[in-house]
Protein backbone atom coordinates (compact mmCIF):
# COMPACT_ATOMS: atom_id res chain seq x y z
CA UNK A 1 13.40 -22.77 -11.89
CA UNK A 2 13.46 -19.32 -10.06
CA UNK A 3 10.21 -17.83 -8.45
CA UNK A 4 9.26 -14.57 -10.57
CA UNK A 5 9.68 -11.63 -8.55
CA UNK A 6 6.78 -9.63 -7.36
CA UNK A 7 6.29 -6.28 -8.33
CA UNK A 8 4.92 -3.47 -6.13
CA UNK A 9 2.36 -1.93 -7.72
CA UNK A 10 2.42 1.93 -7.66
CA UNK A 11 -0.73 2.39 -5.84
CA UNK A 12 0.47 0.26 -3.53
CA UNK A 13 3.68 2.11 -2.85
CA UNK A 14 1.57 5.13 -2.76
CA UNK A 15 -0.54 3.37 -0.02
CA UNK A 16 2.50 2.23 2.13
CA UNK A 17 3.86 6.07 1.61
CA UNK A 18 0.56 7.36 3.24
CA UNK A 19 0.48 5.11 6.18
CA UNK A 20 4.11 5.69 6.89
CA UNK A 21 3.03 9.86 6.79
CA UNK A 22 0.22 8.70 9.09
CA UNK A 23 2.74 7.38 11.42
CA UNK A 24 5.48 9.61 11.13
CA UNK A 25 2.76 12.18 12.28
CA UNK A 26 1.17 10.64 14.90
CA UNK A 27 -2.38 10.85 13.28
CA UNK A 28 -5.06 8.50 14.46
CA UNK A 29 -6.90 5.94 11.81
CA UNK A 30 -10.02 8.80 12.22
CA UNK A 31 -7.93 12.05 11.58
CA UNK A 32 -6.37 10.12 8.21
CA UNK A 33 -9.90 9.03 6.74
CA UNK A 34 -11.21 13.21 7.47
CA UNK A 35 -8.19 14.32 5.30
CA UNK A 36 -9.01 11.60 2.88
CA UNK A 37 -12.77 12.18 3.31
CA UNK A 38 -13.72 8.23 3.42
CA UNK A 39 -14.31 5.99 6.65
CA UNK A 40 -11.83 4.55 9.16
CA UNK A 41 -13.18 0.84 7.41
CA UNK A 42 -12.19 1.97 3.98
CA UNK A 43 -8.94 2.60 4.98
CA UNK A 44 -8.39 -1.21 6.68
CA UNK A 45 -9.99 -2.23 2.90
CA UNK A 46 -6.81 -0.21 1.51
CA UNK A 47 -4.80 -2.17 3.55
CA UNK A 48 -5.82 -5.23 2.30
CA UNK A 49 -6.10 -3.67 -1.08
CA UNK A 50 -4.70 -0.28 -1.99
CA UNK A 51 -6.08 -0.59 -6.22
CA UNK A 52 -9.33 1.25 -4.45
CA UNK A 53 -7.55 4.23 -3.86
CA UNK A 54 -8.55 7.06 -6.29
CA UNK A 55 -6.90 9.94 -7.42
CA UNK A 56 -9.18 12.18 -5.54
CA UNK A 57 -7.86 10.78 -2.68
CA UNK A 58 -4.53 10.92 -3.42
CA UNK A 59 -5.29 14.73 -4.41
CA UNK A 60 -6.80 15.44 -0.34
CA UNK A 61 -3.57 13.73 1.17
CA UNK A 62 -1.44 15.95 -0.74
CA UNK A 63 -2.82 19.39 -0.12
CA UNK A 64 -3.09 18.40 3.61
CA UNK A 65 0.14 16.78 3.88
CA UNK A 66 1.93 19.47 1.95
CA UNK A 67 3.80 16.39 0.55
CA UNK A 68 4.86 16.08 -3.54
CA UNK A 69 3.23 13.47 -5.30
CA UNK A 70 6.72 12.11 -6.30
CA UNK A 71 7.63 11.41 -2.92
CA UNK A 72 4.55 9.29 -2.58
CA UNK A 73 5.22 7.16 -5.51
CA UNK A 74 9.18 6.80 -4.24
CA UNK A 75 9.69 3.45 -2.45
């Protein structure tokens, strides 16, 4: 019998998209949690579990990154 495969949830993927912005850009854990107006802990919680992540958040990330929201939700 084949294992089912796992599906990426989209907050997840929109998770993942952040981080790799956060590298790309060489911000720090503390400059990320200002622009999404949380704490650097939260943000190792979204790690762990991204289903946290609200769409107010999502909302601050954009207008600071300048970024489209269907570029976030791309894989």
């Amino acid at each position: 019998m084949a294992k089912k495969a796992q599906r990426i949830t989209l907050y997840k993927k929109i998770w993942g998209n952040i981080r790799k912005y956060q590298y790309l850009h060489d911000l720090s854990d503390e400059e990320l949690a200002k622009i999404l107006e949380l704490t650097t802990r939260t943000l190792y919680t979204y790690d762990k579990d991204p289903s946290g992540l609200t769409l107010k958040r999502v909302q601050s990330f954009i207008d600071c990154s300048g970024m489209e929201l269907d570029v976030l939700t791309s894989a």
